[in-house]
N, C-alpha and C. Protein backbone atom coordinates (compact mmCIF):
# COMPACT_ATOMS: atom_id res chain seq x y z
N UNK A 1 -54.92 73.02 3.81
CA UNK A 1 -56.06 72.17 4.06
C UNK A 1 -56.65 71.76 2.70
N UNK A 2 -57.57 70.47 2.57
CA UNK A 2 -57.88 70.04 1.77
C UNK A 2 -59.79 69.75 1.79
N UNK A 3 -60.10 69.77 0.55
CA UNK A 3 -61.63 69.04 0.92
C UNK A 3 -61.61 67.97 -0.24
N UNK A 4 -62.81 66.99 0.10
CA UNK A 4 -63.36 66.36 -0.66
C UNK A 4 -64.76 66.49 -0.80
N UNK A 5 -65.38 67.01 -1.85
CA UNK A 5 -66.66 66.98 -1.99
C UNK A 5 -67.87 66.01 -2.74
N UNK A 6 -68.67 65.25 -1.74
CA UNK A 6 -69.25 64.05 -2.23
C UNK A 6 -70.81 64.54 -2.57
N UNK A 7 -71.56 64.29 -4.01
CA UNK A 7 -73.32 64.71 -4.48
C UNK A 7 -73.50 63.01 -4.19
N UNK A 8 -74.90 63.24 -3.56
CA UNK A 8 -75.40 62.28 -3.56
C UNK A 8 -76.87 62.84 -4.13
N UNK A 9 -77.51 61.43 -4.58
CA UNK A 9 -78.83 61.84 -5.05
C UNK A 9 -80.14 60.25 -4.86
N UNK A 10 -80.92 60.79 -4.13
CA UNK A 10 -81.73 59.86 -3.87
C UNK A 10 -83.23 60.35 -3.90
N UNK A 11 -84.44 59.21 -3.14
CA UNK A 11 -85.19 59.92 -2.73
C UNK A 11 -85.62 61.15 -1.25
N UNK A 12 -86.90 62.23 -1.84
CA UNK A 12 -87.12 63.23 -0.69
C UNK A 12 -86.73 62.71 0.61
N UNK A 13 -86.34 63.19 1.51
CA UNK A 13 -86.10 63.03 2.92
C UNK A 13 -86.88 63.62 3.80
N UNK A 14 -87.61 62.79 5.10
CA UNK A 14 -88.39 63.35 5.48
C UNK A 14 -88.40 64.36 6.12
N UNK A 15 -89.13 65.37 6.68
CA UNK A 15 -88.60 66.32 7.60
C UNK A 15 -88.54 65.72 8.98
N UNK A 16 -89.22 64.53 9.40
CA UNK A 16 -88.88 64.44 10.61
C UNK A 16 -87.43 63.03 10.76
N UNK A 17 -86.86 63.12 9.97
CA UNK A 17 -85.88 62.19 10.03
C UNK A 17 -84.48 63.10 10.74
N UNK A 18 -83.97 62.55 11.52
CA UNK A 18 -82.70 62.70 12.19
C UNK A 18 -81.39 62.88 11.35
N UNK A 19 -80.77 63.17 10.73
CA UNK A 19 -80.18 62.80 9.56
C UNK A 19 -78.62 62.83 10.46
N UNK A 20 -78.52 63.82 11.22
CA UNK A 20 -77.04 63.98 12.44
C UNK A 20 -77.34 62.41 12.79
N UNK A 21 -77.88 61.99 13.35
CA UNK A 21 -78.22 60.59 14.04
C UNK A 21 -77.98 59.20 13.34
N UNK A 22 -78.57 59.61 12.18
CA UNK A 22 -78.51 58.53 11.34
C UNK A 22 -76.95 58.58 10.42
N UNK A 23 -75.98 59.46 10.56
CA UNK A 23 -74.56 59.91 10.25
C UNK A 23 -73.88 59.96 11.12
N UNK A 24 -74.23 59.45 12.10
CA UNK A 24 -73.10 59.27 13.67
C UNK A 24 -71.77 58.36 13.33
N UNK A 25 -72.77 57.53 12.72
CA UNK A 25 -71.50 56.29 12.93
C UNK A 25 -70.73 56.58 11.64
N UNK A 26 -71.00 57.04 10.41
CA UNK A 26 -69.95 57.65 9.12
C UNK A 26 -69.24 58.68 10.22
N UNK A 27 -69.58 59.33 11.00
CA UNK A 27 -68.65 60.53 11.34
C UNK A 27 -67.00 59.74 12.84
N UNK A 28 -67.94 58.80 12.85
CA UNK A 28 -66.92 58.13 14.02
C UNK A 28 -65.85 57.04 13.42
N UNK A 29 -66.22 56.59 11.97
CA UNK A 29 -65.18 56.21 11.55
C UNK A 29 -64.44 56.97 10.72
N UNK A 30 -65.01 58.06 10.37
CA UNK A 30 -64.37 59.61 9.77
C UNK A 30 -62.92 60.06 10.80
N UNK A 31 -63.42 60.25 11.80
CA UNK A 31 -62.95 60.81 12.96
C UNK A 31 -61.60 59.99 13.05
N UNK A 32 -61.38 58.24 12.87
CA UNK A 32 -60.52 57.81 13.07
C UNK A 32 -59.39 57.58 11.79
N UNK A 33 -59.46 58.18 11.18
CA UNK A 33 -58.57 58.45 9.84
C UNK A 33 -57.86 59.72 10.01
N UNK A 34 -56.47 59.55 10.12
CA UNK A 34 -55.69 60.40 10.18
C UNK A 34 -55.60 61.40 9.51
N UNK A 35 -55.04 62.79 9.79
CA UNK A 35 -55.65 63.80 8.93
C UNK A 35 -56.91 64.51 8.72
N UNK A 36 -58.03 63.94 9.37
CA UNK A 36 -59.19 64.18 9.15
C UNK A 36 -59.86 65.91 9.97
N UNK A 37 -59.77 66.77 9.50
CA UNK A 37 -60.39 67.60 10.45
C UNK A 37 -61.56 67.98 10.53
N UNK A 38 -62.17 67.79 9.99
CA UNK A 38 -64.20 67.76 10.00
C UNK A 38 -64.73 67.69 8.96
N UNK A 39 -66.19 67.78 9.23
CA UNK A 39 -66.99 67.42 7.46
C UNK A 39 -68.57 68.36 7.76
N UNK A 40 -69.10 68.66 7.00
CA UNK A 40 -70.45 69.31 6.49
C UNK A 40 -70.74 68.09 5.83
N UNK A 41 -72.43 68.35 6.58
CA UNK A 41 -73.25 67.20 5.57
C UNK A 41 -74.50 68.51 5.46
N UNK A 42 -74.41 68.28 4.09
CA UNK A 42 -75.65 69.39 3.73
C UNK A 42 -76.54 68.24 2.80
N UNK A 43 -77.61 68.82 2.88
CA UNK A 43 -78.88 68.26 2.41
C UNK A 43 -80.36 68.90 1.89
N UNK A 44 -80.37 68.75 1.02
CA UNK A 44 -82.18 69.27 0.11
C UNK A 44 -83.38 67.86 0.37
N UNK A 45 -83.59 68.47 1.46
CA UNK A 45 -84.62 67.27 2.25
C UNK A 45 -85.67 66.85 0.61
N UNK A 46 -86.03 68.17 0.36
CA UNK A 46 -87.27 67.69 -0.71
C UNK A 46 -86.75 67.58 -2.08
N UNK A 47 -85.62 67.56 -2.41
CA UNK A 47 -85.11 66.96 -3.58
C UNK A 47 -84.23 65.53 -3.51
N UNK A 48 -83.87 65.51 -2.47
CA UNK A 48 -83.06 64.26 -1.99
C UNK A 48 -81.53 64.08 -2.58
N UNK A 49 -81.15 65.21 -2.23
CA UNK A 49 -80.13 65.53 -2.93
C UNK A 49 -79.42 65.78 -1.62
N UNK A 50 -77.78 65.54 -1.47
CA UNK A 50 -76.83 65.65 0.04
C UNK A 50 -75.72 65.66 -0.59
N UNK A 51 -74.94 66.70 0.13
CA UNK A 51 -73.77 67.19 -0.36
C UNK A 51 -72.90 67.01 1.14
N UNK A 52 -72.02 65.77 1.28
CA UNK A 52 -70.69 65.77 2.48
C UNK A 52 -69.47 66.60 1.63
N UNK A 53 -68.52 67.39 2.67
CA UNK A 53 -67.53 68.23 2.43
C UNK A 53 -66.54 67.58 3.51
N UNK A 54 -65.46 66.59 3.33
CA UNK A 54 -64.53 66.25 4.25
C UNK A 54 -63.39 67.54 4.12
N UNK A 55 -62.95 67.72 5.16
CA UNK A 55 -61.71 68.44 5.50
C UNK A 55 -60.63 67.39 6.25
N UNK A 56 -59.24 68.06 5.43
CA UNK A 56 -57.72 67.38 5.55
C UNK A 56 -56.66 67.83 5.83
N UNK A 57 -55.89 67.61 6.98
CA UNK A 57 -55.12 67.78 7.13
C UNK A 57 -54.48 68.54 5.47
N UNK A 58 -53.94 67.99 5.06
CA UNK A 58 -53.25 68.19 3.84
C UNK A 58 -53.68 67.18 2.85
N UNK A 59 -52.82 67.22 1.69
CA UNK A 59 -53.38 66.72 0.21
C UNK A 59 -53.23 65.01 0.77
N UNK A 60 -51.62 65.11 1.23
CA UNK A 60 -51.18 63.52 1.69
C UNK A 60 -52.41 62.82 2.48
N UNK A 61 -53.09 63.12 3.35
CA UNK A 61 -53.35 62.91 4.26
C UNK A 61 -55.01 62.56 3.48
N UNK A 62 -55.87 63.41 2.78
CA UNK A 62 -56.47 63.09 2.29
C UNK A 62 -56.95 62.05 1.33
N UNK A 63 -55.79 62.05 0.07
CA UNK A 63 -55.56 60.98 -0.59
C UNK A 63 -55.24 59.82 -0.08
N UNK A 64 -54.63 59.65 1.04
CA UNK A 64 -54.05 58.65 1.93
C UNK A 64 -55.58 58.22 2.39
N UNK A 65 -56.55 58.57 2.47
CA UNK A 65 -57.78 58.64 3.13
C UNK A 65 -59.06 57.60 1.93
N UNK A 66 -58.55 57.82 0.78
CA UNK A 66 -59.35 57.39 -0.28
C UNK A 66 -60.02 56.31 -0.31
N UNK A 67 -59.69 55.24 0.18
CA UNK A 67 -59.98 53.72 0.07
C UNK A 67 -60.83 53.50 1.48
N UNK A 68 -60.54 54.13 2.77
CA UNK A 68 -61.27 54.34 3.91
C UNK A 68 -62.62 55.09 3.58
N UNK A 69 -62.17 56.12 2.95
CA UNK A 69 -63.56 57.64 2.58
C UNK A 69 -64.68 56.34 1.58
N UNK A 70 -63.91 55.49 0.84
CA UNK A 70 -64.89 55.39 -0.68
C UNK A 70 -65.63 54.23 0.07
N UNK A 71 -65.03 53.08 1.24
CA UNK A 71 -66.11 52.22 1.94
C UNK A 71 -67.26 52.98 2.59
N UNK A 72 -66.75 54.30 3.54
CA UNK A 72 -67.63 54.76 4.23
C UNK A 72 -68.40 55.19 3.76
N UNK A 73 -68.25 56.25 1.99
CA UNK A 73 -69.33 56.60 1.39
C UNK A 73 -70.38 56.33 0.42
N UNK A 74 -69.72 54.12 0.60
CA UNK A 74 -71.74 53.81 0.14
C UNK A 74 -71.48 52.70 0.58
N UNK A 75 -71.09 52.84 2.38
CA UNK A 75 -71.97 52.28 2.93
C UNK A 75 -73.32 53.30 3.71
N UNK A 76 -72.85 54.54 3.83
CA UNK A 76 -73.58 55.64 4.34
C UNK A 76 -75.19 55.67 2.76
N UNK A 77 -74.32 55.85 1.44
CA UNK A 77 -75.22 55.94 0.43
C UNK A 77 -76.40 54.49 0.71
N UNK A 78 -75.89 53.61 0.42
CA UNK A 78 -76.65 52.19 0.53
C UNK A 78 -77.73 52.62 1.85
N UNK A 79 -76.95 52.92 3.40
CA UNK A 79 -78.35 53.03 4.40
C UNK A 79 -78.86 54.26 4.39
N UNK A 80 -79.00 55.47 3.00
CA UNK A 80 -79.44 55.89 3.52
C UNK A 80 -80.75 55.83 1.97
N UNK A 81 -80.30 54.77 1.14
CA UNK A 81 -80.80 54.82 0.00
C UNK A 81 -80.69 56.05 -1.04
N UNK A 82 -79.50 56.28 -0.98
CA UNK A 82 -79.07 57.31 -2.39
C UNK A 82 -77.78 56.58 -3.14
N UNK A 83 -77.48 57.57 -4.11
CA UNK A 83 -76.50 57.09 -5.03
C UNK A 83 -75.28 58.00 -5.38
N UNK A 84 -74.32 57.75 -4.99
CA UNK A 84 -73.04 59.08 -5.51
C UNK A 84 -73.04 59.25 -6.45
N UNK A 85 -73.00 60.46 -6.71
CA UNK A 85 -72.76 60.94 -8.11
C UNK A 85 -71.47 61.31 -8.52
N UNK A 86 -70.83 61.78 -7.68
CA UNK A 86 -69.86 62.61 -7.49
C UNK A 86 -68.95 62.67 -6.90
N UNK A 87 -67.39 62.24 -6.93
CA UNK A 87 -66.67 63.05 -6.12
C UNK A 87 -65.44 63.96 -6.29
N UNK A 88 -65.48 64.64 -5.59
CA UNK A 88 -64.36 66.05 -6.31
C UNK A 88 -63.48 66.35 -4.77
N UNK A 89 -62.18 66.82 -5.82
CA UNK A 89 -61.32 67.10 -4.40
C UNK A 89 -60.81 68.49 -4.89
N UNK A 90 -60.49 68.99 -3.92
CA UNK A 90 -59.97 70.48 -3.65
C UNK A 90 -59.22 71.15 -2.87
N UNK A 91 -58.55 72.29 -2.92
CA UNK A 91 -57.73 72.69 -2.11
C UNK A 91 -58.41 73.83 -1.31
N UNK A 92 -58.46 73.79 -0.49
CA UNK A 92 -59.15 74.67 0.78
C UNK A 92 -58.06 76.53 0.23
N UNK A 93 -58.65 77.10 -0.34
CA UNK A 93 -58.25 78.32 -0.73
C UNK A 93 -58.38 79.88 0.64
N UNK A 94 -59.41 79.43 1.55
CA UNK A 94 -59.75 80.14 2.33
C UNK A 94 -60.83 79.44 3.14
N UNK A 95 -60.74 79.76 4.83
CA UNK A 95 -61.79 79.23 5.44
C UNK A 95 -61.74 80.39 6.95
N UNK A 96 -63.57 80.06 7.06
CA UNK A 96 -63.03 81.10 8.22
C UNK A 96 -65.16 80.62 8.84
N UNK A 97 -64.71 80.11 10.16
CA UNK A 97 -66.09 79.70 10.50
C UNK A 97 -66.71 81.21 11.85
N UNK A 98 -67.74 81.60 11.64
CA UNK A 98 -68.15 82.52 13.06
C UNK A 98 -68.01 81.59 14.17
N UNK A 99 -67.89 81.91 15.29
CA UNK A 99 -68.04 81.05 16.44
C UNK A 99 -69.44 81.79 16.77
């Protein structure tokens, strides 16, 4: 398995903002890219700082993903008013979620 890890940096976020809601539609064209097996969107509401983690099938499958991932991630940056800073890729070394 593979990740890609995207910093974004903008302004504070409110606490009563939806942020799952307002990332529906990045996750539904996520969803339709082959290879894709899920993503973390983490976020520092009061620094305005958001960290997405895509998961991949494999390396192919990810990289194969690049040009799809880099529209979705500013058009997501642009509505949500932040700026990428960052992106880094990696090899999934270990994973293991509680149910």
């Amino acid at each position: 398995m593979y990740a890609r890890l995207t910093t974004y940096e903008g302004t504070p976020v409110p606490a009563d903002r939806n942020v799952a809601a307002t990332n529906q539609a990045a996750l539904d064209q996520a969803r339709q890219i082959p290879g894709f097996q899920g993503v973390y969107y983490l976020i520092d509401r009061e620094r305005g700082k958001a960290l997405t983690l895509t998961l991949w099938e494999d390396e192919e499958a990810m990289r194969a993903s690049e040009e799809r991932a880099d529209a979705i991630r500013r058009e997501s940056a642009e509505r949500d008013a932040m700026t990428v800073v960052s992106v880094e890729r990696y090899e999934v070394g270990m994973a293991h979620l509680e149910s």
